[in-house]
Protein backbone atom coordinates (compact mmCIF):
# COMPACT_ATOMS: atom_id res chain seq x y z
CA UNK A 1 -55.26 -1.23 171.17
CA UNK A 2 -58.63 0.46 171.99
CA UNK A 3 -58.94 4.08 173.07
CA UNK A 4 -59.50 4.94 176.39
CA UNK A 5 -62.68 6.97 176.86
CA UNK A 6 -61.11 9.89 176.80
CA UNK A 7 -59.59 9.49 173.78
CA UNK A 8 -62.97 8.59 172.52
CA UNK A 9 -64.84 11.70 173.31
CA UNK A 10 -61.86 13.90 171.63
CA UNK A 11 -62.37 11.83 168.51
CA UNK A 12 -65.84 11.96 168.46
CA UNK A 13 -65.74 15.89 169.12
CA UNK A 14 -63.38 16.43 166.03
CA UNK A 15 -65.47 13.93 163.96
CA UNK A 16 -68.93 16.44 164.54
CA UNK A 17 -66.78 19.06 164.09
CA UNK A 18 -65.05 17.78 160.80
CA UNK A 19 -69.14 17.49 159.70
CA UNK A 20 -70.15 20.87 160.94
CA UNK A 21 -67.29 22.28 159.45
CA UNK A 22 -66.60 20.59 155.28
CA UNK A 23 -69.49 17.63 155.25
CA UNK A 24 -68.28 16.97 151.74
CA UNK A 25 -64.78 16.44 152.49
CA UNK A 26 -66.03 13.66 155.72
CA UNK A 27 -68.36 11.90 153.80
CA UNK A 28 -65.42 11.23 151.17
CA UNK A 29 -63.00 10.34 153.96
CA UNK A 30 -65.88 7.72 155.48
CA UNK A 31 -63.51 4.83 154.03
CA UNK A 32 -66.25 3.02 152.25
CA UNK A 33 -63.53 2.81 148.97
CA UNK A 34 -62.35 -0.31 150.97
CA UNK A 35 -65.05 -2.18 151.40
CA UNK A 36 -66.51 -1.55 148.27
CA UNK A 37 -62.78 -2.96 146.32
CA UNK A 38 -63.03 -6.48 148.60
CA UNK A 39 -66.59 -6.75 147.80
CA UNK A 40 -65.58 -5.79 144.16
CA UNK A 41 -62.52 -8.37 144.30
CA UNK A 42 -64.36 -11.12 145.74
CA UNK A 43 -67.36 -10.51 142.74
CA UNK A 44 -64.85 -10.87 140.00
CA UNK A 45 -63.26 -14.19 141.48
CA UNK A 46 -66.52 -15.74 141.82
CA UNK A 47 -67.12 -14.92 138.41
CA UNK A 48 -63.59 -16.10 137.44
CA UNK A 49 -64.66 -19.12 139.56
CA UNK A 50 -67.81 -19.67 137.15
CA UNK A 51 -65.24 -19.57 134.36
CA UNK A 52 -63.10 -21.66 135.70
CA UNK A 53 -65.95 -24.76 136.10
CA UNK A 54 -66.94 -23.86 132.63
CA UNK A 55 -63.86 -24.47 131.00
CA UNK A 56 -63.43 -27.89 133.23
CA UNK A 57 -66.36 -28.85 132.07
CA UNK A 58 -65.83 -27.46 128.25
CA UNK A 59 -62.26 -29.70 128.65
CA UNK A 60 -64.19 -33.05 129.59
CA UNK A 61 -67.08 -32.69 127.17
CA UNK A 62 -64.27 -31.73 124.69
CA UNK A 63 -61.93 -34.66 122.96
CA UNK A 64 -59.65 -36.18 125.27
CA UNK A 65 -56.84 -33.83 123.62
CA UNK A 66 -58.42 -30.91 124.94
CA UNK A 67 -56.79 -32.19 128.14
CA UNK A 68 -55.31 -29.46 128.78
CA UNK A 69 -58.41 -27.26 128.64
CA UNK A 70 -59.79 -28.97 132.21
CA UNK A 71 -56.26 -28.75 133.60
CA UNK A 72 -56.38 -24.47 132.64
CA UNK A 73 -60.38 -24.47 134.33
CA UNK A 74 -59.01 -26.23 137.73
CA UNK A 75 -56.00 -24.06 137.73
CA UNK A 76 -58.56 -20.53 136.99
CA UNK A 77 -61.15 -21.78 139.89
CA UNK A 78 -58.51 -23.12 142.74
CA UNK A 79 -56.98 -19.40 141.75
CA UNK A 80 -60.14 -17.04 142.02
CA UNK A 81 -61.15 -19.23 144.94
CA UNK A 82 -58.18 -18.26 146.81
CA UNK A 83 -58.38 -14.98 145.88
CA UNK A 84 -62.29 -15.07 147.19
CA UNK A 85 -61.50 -16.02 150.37
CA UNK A 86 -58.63 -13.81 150.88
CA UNK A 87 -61.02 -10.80 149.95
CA UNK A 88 -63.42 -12.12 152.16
CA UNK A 89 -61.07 -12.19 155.61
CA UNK A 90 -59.95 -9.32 154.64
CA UNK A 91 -63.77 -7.98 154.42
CA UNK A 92 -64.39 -9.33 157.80
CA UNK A 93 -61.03 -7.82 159.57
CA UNK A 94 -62.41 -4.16 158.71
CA UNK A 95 -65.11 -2.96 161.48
CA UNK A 96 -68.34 -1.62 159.73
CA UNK A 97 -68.83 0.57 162.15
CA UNK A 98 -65.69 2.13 162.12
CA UNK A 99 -65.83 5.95 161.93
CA UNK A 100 -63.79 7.72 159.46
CA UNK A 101 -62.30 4.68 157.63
CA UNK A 102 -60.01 3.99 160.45
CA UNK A 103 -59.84 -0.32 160.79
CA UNK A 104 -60.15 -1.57 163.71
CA UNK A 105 -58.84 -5.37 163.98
CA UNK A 106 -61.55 -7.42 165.23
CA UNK A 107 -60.92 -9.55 168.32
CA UNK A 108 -60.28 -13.38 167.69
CA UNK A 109 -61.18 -16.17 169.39
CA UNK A 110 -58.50 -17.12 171.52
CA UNK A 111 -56.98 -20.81 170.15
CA UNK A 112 -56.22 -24.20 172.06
CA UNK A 113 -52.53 -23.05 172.04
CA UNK A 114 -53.53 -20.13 173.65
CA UNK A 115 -55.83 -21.08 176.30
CA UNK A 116 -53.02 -23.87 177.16
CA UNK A 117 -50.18 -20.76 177.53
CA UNK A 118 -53.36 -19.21 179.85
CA UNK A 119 -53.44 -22.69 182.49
CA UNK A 120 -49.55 -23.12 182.41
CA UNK A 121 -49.55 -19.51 183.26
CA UNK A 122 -51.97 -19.71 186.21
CA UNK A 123 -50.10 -23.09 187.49
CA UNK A 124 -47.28 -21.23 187.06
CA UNK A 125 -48.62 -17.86 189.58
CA UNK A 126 -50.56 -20.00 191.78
CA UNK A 127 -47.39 -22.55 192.82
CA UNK A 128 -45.00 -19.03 193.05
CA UNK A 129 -47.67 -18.29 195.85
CA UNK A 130 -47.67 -20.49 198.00
């Protein structure tokens, strides 16, 4: 739910005041720790990824009884590539211009299921109308 302009000024006011007053103490509270563990935690599974397509390749190169060696690569990347991705939302959900470290959820894109409730809505309204 977005502030209401208002609400906005006040914040800002005790945000200049909060600098004016310990600078130190906002700059820590600036909620970059957040950003910088997804970005951290989407680093390490790419590099887990990277280990992942070595040891599938180390288990094909490898006599076919180091089967099992591909099988343990697939199951490393298909792991670090879900944890990439879920890093990365995650990365995209938090506003970078958010003040203070508070998240603000980004708006989506409305669906097809959505837009459908939106015209059966309307139909509904406009035939109560008449």
């Amino acid at each position: 739910m977005p502030l209401s302009e208002h609400e906005q000024r006040l914040l800002d006011q005790m945000e200049r005041a909060l600098y004016a007053e310990d600078p130190k103490f906002a700059s820590a509270l600036e909620g970059t720790g957040l950003r910088t563990y997804t970005r951290r935690r989407v680093y390490l599974a790419a590099a887990g990824f990277a280990l992942g397509v070595g040891l599938l390749m180390g288990g094909m190169i490898a006599q076919p009884q180091y089967i099992w060696l591909s099988v343990v690569g697939f199951l490393v990347m298909l792991g670090c590539a879900v944890l990439a991705v879920a890093g990365w939302r995650r990365h995209l959900v938090v506003d970078p211009g958010a003040r203070l470290g508070a998240a603000q959820p980004v708006r989506r894109k409305a669906g097809v299921m959505d837009r459908m409730e939106q015209r059966w809505q309307r139909r509904r309204d406009e035939q109560d109308g008449f």
